[in-house]
Protein backbone atom coordinates (compact mmCIF):
# COMPACT_ATOMS: atom_id res chain seq x y z
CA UNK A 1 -5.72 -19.22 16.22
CA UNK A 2 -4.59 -17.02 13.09
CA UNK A 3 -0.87 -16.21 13.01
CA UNK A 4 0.42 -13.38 10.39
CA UNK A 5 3.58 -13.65 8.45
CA UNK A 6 5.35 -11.67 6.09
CA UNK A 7 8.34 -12.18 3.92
CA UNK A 8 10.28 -9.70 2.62
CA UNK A 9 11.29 -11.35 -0.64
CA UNK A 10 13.91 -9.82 -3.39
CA UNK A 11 13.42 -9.79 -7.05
CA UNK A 12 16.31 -10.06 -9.61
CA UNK A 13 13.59 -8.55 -12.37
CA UNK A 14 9.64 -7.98 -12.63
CA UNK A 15 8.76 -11.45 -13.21
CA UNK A 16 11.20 -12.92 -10.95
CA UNK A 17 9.21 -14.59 -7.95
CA UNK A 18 12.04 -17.82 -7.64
CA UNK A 19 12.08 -16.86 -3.30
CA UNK A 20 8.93 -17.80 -3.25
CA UNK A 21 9.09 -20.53 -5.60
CA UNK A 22 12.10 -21.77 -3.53
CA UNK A 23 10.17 -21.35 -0.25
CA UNK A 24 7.02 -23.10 -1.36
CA UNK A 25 8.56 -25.86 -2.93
CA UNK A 26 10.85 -26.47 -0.07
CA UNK A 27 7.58 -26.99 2.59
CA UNK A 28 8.85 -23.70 4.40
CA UNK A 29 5.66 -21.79 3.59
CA UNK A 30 2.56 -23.25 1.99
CA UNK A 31 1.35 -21.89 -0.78
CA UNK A 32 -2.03 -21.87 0.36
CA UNK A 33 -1.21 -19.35 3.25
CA UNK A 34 -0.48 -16.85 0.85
CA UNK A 35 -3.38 -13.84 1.05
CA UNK A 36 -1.45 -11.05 -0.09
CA UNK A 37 1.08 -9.14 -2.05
CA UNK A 38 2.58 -5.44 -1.42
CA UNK A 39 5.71 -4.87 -3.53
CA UNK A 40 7.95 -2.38 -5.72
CA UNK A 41 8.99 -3.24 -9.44
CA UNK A 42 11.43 -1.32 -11.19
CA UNK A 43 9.27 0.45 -13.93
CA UNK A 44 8.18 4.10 -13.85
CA UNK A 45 5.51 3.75 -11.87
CA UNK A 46 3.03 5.25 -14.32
CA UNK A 47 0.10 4.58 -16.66
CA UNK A 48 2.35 2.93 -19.06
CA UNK A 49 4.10 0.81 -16.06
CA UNK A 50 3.70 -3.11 -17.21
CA UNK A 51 5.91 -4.36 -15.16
CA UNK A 52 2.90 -4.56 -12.34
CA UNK A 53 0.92 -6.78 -14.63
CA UNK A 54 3.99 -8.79 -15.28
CA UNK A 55 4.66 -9.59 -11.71
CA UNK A 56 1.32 -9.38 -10.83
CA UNK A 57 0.58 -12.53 -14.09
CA UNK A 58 3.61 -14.27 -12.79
CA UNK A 59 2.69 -14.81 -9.20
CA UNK A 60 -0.56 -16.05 -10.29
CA UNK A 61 0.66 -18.68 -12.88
CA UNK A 62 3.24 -19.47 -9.80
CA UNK A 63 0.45 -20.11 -7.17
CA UNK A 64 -1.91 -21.92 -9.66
CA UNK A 65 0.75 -23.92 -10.43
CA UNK A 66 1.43 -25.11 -6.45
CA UNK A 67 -2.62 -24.98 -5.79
CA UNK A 68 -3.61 -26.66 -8.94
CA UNK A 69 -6.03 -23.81 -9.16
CA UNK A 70 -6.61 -21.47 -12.07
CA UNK A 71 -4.69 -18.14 -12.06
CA UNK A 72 -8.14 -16.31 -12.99
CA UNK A 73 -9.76 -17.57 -10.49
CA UNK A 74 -6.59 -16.42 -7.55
CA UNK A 75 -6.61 -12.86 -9.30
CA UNK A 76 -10.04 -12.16 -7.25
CA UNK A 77 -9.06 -13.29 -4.40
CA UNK A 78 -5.38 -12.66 -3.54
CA UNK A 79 -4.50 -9.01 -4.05
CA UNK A 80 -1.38 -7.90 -5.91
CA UNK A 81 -0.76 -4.38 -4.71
CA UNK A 82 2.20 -2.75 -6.72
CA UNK A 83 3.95 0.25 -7.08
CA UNK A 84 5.80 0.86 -9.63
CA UNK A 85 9.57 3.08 -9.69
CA UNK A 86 12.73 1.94 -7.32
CA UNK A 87 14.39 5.27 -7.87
CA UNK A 88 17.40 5.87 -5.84
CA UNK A 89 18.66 3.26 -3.39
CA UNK A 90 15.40 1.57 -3.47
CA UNK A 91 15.57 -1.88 -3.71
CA UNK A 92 13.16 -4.14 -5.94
CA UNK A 93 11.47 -6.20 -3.93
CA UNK A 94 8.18 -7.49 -2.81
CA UNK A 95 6.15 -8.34 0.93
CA UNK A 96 4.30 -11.58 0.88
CA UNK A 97 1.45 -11.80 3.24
CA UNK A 98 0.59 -14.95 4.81
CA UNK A 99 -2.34 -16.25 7.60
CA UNK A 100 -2.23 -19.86 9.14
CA UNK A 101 -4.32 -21.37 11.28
CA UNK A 102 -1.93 -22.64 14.45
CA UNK A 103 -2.55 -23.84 17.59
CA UNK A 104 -2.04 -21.09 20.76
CA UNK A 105 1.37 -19.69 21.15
CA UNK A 106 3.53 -20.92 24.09
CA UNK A 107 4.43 -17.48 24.73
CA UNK A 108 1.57 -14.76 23.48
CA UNK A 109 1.67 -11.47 22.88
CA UNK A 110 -1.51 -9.07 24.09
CA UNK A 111 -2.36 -7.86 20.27
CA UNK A 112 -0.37 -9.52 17.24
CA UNK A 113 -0.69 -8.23 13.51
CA UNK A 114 -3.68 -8.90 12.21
CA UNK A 115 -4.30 -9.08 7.93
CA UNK A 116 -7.59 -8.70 6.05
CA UNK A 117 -8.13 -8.76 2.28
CA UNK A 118 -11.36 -7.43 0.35
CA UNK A 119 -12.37 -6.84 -3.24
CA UNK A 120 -15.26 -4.46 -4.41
CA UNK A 121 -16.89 -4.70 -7.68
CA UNK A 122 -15.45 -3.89 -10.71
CA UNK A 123 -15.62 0.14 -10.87
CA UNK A 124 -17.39 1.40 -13.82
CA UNK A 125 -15.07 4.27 -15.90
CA UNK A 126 -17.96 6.43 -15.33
CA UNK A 127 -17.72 6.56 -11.52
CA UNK A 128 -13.60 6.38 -10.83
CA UNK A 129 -13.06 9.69 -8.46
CA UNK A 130 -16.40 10.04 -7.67
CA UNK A 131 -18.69 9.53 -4.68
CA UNK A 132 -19.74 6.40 -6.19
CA UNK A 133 -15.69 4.80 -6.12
CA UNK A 134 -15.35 6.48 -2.79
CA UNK A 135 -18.30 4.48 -1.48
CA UNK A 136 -17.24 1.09 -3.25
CA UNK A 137 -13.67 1.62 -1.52
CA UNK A 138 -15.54 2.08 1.50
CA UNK A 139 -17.20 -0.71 1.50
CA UNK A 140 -14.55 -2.69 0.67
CA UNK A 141 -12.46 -1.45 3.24
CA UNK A 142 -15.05 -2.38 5.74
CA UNK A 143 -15.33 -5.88 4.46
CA UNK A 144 -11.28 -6.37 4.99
CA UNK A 145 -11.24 -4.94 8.19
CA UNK A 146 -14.19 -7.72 9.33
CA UNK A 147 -12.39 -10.28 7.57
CA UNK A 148 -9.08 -9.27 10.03
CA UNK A 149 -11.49 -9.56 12.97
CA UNK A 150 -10.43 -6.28 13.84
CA UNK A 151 -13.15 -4.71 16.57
CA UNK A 152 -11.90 -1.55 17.04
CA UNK A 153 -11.01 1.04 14.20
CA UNK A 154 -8.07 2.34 16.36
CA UNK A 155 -6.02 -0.74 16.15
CA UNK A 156 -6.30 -0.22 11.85
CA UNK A 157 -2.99 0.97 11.20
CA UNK A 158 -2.73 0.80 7.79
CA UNK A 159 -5.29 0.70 4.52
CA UNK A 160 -3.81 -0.34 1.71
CA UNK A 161 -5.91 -0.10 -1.74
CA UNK A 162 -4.92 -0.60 -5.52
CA UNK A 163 -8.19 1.26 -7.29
CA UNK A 164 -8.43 1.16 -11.04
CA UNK A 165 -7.83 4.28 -13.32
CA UNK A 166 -9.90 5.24 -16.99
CA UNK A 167 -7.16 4.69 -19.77
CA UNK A 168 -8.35 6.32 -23.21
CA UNK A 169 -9.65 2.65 -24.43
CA UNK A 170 -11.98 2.54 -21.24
CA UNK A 171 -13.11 6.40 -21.79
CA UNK A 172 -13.89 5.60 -25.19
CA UNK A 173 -15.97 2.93 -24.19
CA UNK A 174 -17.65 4.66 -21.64
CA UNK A 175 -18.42 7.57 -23.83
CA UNK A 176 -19.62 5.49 -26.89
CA UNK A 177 -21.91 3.79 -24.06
CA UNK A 178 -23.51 7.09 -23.08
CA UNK A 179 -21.65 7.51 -19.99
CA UNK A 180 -19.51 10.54 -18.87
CA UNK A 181 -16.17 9.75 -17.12
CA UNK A 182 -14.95 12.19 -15.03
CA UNK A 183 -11.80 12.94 -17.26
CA UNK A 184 -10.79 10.68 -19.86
CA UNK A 185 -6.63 12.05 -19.44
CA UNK A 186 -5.36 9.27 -17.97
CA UNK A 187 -2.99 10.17 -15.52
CA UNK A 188 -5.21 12.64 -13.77
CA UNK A 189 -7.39 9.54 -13.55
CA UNK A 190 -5.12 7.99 -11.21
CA UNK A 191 -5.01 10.95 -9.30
CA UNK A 192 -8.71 10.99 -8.95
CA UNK A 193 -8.87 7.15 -8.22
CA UNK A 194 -5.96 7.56 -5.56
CA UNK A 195 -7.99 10.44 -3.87
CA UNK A 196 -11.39 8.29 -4.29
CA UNK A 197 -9.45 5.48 -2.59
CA UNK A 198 -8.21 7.89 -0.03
CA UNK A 199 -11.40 9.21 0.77
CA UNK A 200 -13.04 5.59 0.97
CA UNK A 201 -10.68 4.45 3.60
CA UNK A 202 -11.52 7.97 5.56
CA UNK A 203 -14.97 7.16 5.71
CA UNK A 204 -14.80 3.44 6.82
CA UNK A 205 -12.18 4.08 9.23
CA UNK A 206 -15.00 6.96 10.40
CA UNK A 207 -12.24 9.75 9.77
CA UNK A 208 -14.95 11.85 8.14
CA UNK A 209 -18.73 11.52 7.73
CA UNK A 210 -20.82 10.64 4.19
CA UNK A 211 -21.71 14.76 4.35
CA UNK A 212 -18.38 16.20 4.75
CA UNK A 213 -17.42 15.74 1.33
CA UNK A 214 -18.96 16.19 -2.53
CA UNK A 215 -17.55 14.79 -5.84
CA UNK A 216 -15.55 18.59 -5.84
CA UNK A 217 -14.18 17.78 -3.14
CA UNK A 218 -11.75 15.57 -4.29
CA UNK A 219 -7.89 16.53 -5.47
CA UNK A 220 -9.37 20.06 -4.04
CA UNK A 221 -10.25 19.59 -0.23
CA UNK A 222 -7.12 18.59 1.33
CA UNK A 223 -7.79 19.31 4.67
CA UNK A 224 -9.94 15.80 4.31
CA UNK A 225 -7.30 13.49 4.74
CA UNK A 226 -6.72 9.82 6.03
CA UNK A 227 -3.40 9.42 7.76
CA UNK A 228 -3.22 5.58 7.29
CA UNK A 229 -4.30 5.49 4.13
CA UNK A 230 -1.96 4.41 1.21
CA UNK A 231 -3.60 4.38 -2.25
CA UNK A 232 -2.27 3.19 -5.56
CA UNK A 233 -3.93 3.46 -9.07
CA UNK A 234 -3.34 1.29 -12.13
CA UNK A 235 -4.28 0.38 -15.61
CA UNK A 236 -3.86 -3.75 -14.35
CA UNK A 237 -6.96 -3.50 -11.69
CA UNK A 238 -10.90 -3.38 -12.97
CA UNK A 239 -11.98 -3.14 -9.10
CA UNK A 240 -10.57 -1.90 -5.79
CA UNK A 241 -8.18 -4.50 -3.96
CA UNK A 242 -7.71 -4.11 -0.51
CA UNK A 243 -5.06 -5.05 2.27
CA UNK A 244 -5.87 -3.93 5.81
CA UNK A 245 -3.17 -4.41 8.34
CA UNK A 246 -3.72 -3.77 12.24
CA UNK A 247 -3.08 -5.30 15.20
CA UNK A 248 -5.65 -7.89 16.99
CA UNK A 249 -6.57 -9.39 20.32
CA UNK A 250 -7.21 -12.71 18.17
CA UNK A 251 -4.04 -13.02 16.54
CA UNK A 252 -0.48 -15.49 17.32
CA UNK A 253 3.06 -14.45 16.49
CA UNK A 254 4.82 -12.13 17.44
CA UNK A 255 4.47 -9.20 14.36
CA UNK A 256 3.24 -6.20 15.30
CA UNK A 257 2.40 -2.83 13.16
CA UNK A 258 2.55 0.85 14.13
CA UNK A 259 2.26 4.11 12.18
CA UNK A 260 2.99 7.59 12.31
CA UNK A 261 2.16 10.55 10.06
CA UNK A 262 5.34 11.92 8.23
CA UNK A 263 4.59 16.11 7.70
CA UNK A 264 6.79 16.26 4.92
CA UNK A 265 9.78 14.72 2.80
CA UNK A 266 12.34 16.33 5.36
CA UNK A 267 10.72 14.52 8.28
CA UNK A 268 12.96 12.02 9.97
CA UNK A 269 11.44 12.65 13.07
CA UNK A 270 8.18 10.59 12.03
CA UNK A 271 10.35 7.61 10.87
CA UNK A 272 12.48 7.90 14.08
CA UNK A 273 8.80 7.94 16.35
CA UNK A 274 7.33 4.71 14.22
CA UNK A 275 10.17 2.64 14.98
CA UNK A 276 10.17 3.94 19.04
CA UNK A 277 6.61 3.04 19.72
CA UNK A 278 7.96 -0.62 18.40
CA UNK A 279 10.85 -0.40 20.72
CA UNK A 280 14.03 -0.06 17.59
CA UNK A 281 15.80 3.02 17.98
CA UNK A 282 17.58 4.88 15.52
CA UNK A 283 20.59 6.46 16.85
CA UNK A 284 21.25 7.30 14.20
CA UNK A 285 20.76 4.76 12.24
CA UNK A 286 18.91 1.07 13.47
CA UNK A 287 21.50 -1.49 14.70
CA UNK A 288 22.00 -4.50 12.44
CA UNK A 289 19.67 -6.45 15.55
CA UNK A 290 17.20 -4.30 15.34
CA UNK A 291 17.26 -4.25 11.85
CA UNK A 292 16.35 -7.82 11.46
CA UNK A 293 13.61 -7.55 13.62
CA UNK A 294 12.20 -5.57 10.98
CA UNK A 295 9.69 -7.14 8.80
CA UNK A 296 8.30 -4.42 6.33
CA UNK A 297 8.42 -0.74 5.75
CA UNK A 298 5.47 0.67 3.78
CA UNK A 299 5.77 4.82 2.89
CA UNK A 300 3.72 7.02 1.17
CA UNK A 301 4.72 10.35 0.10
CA UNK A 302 4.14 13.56 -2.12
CA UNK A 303 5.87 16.30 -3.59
CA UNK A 304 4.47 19.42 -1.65
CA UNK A 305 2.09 21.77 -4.65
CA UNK A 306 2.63 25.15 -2.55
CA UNK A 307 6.34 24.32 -4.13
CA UNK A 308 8.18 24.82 -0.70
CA UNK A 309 9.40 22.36 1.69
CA UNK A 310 9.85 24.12 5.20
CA UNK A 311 10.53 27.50 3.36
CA UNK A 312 12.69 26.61 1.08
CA UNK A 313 11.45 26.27 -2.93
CA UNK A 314 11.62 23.05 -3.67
CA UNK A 315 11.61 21.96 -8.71
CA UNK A 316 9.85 19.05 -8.66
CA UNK A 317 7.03 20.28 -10.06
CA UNK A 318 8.20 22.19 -12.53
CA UNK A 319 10.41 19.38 -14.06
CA UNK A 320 9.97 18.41 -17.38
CA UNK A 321 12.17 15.72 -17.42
CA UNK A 322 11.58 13.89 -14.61
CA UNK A 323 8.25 12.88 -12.97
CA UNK A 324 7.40 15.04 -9.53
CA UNK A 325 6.84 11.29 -8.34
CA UNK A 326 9.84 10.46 -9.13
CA UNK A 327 11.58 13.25 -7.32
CA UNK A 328 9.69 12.56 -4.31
CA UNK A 329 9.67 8.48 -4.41
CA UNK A 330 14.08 8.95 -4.72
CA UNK A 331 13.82 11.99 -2.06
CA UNK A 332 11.96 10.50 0.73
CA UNK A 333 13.68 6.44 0.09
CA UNK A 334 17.09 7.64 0.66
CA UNK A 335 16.30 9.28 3.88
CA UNK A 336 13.89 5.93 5.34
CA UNK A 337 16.66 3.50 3.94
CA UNK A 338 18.92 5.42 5.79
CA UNK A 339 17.51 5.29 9.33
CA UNK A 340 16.04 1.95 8.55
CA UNK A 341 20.13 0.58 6.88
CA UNK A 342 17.86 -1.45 4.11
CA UNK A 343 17.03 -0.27 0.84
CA UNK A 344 14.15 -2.69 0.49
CA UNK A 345 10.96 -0.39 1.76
CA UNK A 346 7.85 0.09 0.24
CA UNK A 347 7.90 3.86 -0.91
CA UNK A 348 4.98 4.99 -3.52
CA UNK A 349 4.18 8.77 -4.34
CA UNK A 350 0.98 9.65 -4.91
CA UNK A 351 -0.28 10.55 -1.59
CA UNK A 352 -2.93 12.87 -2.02
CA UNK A 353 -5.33 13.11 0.91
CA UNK A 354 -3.12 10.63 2.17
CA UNK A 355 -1.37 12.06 5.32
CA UNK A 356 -0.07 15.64 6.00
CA UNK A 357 -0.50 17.99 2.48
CA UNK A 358 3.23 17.34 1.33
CA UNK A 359 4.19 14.32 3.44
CA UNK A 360 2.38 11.21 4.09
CA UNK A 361 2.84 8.49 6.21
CA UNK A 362 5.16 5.29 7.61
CA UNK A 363 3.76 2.24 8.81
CA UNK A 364 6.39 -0.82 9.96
CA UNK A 365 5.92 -3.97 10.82
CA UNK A 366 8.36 -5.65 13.19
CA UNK A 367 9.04 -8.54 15.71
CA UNK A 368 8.05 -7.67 19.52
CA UNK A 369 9.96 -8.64 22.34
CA UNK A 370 9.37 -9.58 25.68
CA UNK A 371 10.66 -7.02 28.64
């Protein structure tokens, strides 16, 4: 039987992975178990943000060097999902996935998390944030969800993909090749490969239908949406790398995962919910037990374009000196960490068609109890 773990591991810097050196070398987790990475490092979380490919180079040289494999070869097949900017109280830090094979639990739970990992093809320049990436996500997405043994889409409760962007080098090359890419301004490439990614998980997860949506659709449409959908875009990724987390029939421990929509940055309500329908309550904040029952906190988020949050006009668009996803990433971390008491959540902007127009979503994993 497969049992999912996950270790919430801090960093003192972008290449510092010694709690997972210490655990691996110790015998308390094999390195081998290792299938996935979600994490935050402390740069700005944009094009320019190489401080993913440093972590991202460092945990492969660390794993090759415990599974006497090579690190190229454990780049396609372990993803490295990271988000860059710990603005605020955020805490660098990153989630280590892991899957063992174990004989039945003494005491079982009816559904336990269950993990799945895919990785499409790499994603030519000329197709990132069109139909073509959104059916290569897709596909991908698919694949992971299979590979959790996951039967029924409802029990997906959270897609997580890392889709590569066009940087000017790759539009050059593209161009010089005869190819078109669909904008060769880098940053609005990662907005196009986030809603691409966004739009792929909607249509494996059956959210929306192959005919519901055109390449003008996305960044424009946002009434298609997937609300467990969390997409990141980077210059360190040639293909889409994807992390599907759910709960399963066929699965030991006792993790389990449950997510809820969040309408907007003001809504504590949708972080108070998630952690309900896993039994913690927040009253007002978690209590230090339920707190360590707590095993990951994974948030996307956006700063709302109509420029109002419930009424009120909100700058964060209109700043020149800070990025809107920085606003938003800082907003929306201090008021999770605060319910949650732990400044070491997942939180990445960039949510569009992601959630509610504005908001997002929240997805926690966390120990079940019997009762």
């Amino acid at each position: 039987m497969r049992t999912a773990q996950v270790l919430r591991l801090s960093m003192a810097h972008p290449g510092d992975l010694s709690e997972l050196d210490r655990l691996i070398t110790s015998g308390t987790l094999a390195a081998a178990d290792v299938v996935a990475i979600i994490g935050k490092t402390e740069g700005n979380g944009g094009v320019n943000d190489f401080t993913r490919g440093y972590f991202t180079q460092t945990l492969m040289g660390l794993l090759s060097r415990h599974l006497g494999r090579p690190s190229e070869q454990l780049i396609r097949e372990i993803p490295c999902v990271l988000s860059g900017g710990t603005e605020g109280v955020m805490s660098p830090h990153y989630h280590v996935f892991c899957i063992s094979d174990a004989e039945a639990p003494v005491i079982r739970f009816p559904t336990a998390l269950a993990i799945g990992t895919a990785f499409s093809a790499p994603v030519a320049a000329e197709d990132v944030g069109r139909r073509a990436h959104v059916e290569s996500v897709a596909a991908a997405v698919r694949e992971a969800i299979a590979n959790a043994g996951i039967d029924r889409l409802d029990d997906v409760h959270f897609v997580q993909v890392k889709c590569p962007c066009v940087t000017v080098a790759r539009a050059s090359a593209a161009i010089a090749a005869g190819k078109t890419p669909l904008t060769n301004d880098p940053n609005k490439s990662m907005a196009f490969a986030r809603a691409a990614g966004a739009f792929g998980a909607a249509l494996a997860l059956d959210e929306i239908k192959p005919d519901d949506f055109d390449d003008a659709s996305l960044l424009s449409d946002f009434s298609i949406q997937s609300p467990r959908a969390s997409i990141s875009s980077g210059v360190e990724v040639e293909c889409n790398e994807v992390v599907v987390l759910g709960n399963g029939e066929n699965w030991g421990g006792d993790l389990r995962i449950a997510h809820r929509p969040m309408g907007d940055a003001l809504d504590i309500g949708g972080i108070v919910d998630v952690l309900a329908d896993l039994g913690i309550a927040a009253s007002p904040q978690v209590s230090p037990e339920d707190a360590a029952r707590i095993a990951c906190v994974l948030v996307k988020c956006e700063p709302d374009r109509r420029g109002k949050i419930r009424g009120s006009r909100h700058t964060m668009l209109d700043d020149t000196d800070i990025n809107a996803q920085r606003h938003i990433r800082g907003a929306v971390a201090g008021l999770v960490a605060g319910v949650i008491g732990d400044g070491r959540i997942f939180v990445s902007g960039g949510a569009e068609h992601q959630g509610p127009d504005g908001g997002g979503l929240i997805a926690v994993i966390a120990s079940q109890t019997r009762g």
